[in-house]
C-alpha atoms as a PDB file:
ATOM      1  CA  UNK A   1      73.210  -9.386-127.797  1.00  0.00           C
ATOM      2  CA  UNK A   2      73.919  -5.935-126.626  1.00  0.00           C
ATOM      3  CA  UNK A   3      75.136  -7.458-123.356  1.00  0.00           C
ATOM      4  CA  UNK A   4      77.810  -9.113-125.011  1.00  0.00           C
ATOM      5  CA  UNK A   5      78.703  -6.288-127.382  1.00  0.00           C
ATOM      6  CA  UNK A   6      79.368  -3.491-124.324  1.00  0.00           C
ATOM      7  CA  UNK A   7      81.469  -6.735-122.700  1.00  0.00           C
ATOM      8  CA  UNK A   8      83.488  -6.729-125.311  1.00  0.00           C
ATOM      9  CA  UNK A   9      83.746  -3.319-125.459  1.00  0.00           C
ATOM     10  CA  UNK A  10      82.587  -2.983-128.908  1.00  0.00           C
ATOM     11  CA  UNK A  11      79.745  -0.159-127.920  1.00  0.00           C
ATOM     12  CA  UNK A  12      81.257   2.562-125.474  1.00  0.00           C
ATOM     13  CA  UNK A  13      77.832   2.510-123.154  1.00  0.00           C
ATOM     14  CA  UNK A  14      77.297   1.015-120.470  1.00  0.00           C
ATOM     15  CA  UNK A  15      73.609   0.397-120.530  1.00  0.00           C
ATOM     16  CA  UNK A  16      71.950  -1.999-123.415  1.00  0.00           C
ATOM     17  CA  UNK A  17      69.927   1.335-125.067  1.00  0.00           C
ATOM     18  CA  UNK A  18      67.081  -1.350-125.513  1.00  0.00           C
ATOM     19  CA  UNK A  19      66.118  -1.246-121.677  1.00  0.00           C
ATOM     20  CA  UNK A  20      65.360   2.426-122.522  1.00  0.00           C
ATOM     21  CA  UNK A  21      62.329   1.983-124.703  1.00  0.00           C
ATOM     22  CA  UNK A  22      59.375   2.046-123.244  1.00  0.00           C
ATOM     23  CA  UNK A  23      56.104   1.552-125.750  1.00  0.00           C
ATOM     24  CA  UNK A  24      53.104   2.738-124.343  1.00  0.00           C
ATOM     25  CA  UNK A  25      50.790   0.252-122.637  1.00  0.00           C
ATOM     26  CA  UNK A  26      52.527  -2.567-124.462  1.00  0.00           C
ATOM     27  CA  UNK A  27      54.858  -3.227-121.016  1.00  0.00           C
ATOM     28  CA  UNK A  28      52.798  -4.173-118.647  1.00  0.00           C
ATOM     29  CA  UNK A  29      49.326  -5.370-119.011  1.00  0.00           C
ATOM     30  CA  UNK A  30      46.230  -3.119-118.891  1.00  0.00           C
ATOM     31  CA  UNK A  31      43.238  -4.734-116.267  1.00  0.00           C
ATOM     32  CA  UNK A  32      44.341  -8.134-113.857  1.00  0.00           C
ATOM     33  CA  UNK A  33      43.632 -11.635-115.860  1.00  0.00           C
ATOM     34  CA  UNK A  34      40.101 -12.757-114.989  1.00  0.00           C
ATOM     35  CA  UNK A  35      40.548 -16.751-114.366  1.00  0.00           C
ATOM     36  CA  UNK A  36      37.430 -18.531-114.002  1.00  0.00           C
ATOM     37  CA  UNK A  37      36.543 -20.582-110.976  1.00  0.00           C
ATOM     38  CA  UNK A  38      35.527 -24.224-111.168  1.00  0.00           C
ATOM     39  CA  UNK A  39      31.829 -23.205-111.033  1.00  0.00           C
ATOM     40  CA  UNK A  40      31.768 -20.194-113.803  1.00  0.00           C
ATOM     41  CA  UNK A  41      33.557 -23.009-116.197  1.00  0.00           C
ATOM     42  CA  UNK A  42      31.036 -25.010-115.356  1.00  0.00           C
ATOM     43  CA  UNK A  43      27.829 -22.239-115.933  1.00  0.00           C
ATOM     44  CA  UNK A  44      30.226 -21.442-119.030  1.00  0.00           C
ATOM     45  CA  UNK A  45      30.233 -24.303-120.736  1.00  0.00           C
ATOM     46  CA  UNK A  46      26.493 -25.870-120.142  1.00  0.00           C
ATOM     47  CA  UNK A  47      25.599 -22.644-122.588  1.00  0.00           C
ATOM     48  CA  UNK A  48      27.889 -24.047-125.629  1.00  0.00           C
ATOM     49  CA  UNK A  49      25.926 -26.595-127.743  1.00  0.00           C
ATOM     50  CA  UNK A  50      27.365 -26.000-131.111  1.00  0.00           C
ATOM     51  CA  UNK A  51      29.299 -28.148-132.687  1.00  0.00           C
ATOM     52  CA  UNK A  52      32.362 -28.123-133.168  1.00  0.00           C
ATOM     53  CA  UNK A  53      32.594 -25.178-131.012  1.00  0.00           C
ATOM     54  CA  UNK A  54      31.441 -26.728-127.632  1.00  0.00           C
ATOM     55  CA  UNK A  55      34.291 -29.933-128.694  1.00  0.00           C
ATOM     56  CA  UNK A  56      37.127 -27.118-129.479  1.00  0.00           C
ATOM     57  CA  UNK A  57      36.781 -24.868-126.210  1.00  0.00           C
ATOM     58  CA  UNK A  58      36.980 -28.134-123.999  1.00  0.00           C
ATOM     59  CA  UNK A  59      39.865 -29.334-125.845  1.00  0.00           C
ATOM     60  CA  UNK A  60      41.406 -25.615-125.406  1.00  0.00           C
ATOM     61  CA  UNK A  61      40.382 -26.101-121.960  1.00  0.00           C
ATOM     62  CA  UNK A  62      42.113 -29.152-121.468  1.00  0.00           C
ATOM     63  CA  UNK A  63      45.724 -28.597-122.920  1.00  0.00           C
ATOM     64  CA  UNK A  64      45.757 -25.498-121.512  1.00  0.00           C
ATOM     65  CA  UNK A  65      46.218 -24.006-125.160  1.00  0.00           C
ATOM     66  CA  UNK A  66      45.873 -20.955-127.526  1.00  0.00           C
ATOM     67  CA  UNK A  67      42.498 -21.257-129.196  1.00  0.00           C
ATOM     68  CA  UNK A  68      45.290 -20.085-132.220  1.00  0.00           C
ATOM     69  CA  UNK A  69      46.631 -23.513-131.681  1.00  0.00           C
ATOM     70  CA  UNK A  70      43.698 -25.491-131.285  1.00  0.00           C
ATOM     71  CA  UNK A  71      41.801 -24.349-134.156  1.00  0.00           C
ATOM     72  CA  UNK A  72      44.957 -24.910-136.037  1.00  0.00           C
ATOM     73  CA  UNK A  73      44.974 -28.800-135.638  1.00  0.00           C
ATOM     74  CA  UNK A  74      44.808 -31.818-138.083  1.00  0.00           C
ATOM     75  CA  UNK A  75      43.829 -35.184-137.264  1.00  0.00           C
ATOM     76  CA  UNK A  76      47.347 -36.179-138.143  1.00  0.00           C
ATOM     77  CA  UNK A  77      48.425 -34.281-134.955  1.00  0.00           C
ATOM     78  CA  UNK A  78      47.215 -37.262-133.033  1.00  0.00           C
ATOM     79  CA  UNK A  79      48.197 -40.172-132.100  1.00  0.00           C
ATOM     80  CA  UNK A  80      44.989 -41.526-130.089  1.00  0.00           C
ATOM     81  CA  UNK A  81      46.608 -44.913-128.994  1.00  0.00           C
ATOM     82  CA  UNK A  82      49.103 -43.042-127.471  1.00  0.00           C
ATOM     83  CA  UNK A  83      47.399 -40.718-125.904  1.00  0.00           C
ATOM     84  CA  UNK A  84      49.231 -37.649-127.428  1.00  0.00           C
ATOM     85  CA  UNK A  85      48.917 -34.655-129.555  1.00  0.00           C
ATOM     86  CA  UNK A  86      51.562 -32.612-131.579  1.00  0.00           C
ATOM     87  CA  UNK A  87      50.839 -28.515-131.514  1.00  0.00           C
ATOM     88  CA  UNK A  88      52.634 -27.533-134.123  1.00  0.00           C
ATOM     89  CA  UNK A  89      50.567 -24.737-136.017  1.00  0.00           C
ATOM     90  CA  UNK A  90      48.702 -21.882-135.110  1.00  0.00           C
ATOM     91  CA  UNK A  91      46.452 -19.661-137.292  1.00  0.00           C
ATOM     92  CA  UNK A  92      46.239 -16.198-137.165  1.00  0.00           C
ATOM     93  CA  UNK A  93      43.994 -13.773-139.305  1.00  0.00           C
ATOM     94  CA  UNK A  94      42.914 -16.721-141.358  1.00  0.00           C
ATOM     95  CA  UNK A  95      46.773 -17.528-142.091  1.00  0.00           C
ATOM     96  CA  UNK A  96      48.196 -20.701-140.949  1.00  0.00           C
ATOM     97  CA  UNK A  97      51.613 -20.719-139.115  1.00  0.00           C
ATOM     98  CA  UNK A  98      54.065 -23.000-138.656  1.00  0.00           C
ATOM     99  CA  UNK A  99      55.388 -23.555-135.011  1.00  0.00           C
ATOM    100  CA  UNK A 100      59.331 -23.036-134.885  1.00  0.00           C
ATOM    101  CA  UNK A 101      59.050 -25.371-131.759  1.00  0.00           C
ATOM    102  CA  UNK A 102      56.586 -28.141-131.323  1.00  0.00           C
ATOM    103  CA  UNK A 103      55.064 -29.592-128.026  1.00  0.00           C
ATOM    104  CA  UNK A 104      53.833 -33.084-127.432  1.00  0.00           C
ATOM    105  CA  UNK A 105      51.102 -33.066-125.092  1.00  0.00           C
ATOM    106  CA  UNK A 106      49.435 -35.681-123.223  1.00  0.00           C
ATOM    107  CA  UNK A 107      45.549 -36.633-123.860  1.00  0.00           C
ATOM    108  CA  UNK A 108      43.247 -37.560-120.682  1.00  0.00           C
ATOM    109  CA  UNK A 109      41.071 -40.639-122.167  1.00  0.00           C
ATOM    110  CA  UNK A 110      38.160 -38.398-121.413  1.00  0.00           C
ATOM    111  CA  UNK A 111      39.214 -35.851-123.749  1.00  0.00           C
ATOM    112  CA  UNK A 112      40.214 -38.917-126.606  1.00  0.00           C
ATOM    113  CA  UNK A 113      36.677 -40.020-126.667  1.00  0.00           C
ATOM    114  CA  UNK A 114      35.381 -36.621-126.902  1.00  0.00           C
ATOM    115  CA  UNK A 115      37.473 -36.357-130.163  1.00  0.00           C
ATOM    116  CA  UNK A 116      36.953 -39.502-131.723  1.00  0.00           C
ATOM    117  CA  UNK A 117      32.948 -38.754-130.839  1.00  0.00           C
ATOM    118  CA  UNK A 118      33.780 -35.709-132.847  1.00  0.00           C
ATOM    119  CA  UNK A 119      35.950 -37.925-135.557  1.00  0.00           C
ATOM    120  CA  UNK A 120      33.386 -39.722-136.691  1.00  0.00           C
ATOM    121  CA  UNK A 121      30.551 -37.389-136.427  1.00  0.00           C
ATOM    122  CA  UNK A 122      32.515 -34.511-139.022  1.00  0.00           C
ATOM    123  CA  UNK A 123      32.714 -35.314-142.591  1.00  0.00           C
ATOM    124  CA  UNK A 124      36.207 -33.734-142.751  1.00  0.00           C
ATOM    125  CA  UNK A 125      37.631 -37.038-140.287  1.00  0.00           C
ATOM    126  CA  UNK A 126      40.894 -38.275-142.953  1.00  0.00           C
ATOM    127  CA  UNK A 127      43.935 -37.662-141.725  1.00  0.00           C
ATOM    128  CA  UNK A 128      44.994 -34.590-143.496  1.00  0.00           C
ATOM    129  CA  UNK A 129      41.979 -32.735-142.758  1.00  0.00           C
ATOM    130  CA  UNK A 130      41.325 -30.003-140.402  1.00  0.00           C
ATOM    131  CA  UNK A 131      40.224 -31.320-136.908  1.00  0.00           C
ATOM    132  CA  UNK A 132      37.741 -28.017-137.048  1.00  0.00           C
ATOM    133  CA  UNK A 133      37.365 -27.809-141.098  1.00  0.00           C
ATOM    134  CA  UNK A 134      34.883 -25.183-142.236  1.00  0.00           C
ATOM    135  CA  UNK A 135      32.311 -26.719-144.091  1.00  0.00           C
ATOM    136  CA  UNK A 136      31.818 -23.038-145.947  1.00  0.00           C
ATOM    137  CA  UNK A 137      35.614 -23.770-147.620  1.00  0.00           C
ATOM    138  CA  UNK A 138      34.740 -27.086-148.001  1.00  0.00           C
ATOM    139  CA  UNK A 139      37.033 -27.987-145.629  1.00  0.00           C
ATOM    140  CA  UNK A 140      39.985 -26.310-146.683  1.00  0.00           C
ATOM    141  CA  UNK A 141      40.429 -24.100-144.022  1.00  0.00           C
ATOM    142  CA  UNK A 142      39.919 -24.241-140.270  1.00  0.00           C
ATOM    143  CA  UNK A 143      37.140 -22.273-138.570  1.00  0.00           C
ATOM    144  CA  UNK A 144      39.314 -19.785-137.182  1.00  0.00           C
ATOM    145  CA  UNK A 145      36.704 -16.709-137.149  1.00  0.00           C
ATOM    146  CA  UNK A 146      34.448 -18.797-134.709  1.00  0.00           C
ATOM    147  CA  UNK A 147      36.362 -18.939-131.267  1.00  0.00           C
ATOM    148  CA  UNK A 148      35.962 -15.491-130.327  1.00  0.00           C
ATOM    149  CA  UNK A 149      32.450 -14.646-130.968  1.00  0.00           C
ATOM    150  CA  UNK A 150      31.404 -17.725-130.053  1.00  0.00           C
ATOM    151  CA  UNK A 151      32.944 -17.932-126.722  1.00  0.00           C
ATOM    152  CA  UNK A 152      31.475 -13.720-125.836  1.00  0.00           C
ATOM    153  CA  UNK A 153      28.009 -14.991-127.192  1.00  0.00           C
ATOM    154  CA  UNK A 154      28.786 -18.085-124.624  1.00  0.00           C
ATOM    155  CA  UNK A 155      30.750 -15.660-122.002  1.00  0.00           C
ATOM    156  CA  UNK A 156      27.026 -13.518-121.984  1.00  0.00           C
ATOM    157  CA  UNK A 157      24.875 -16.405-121.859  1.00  0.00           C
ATOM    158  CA  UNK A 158      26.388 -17.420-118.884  1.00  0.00           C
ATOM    159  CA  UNK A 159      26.427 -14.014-117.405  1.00  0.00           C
ATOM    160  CA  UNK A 160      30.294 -14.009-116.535  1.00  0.00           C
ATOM    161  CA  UNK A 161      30.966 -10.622-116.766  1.00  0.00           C
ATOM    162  CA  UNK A 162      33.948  -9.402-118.289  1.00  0.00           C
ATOM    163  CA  UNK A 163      35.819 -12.771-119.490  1.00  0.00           C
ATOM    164  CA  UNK A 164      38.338 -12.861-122.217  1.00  0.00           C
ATOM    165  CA  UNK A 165      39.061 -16.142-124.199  1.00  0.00           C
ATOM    166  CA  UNK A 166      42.084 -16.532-122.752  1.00  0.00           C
ATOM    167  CA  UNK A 167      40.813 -16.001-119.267  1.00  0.00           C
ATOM    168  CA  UNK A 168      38.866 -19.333-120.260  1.00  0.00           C
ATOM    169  CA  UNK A 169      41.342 -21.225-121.137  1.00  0.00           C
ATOM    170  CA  UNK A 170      42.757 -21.049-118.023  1.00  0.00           C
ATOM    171  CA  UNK A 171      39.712 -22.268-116.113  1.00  0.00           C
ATOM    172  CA  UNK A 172      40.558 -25.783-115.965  1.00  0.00           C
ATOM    173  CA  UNK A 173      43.978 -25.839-115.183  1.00  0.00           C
ATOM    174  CA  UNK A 174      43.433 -23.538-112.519  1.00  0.00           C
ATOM    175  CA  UNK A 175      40.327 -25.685-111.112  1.00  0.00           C
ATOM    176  CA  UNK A 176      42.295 -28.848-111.249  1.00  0.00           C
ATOM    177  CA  UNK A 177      45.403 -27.267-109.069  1.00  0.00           C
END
């Protein structure tokens, strides 16, 4: 926007004066991103047994998502005979957000029949529910405190190392090419 101002010569500068903030350690990021290989995902994930948490991380995994976004979902965000799903909230801080753009991703059939094991083992499986619905707000909310502890507890179990979530999530992509 500034660009366009000084070009119409509505500011008398000739540099936008936002390129001169700098904000401490929020510019460039802190330690490299640790990506998992093929074979950490793999010592990674034969550790998770809980469910839905084991379900949730491979579906992260596998769209290549924000857990935000995953935990987020409703089963009306499918479409299983089409192979799709719509991510179009995200939940942060126990507050659900609405997307101001959506994205329509494909499903592998693999990852379908994971989630329709996982439809009809949860008791939260209409429509309108939460695909991850917290049985402790009887399914009202999502289980949005889970990802992160769950995937360190995981993360140490597997002796990783230093791993963060969203390392993971890039694991598969990454492994696939």
């Amino acid at each position: 926007m500034y660009e366009y101002a000084m070009a119409d010569g509505l500011f008398p500068i000739s540099k936008n004066p936002l390129e001169l903030v700098k904000v401490k350690g929020a510019t460039k990021r802190q330690k490299p991103k640790r990506i998992l290989t093929y074979d950490e995902w793999e010592r990674f994930i034969v550790n998770v047994n809980a469910e839905p948490q084991r379900t949730a991380i491979i579906t992260c995994m596998c769209l290549g998502v924000r857990r935000e976004e995953v935990w987020a979902l409703k089963w009306s965000d499918f479409d299983f005979i089409a192979g799709t799903v719509m991510i179009q909230r995200t939940i942060i801080g126990g507050k659900v957000y609405e997307r101001a753009s959506e994205a329509l991703l494909p499903l592998d059939d693999s990852l379908v029949q994971l989630l329709l094991d996982w439809h009809g083992k949860s008791e939260f499986n209409k429509d309108s529910d939460w695909v991850w619905a917290s049985p402790w707000t009887a399914g009202e909310m999502p289980l949005y405190s889970t990802p992160s502890s769950a995937i360190t507890s995981f993360r140490l179990r597997s002796r990783l190392g230093w791993a963060r979530s969203a390392g993971i999530a890039y694991a598969i992509p990454t492994a696939l090419g």
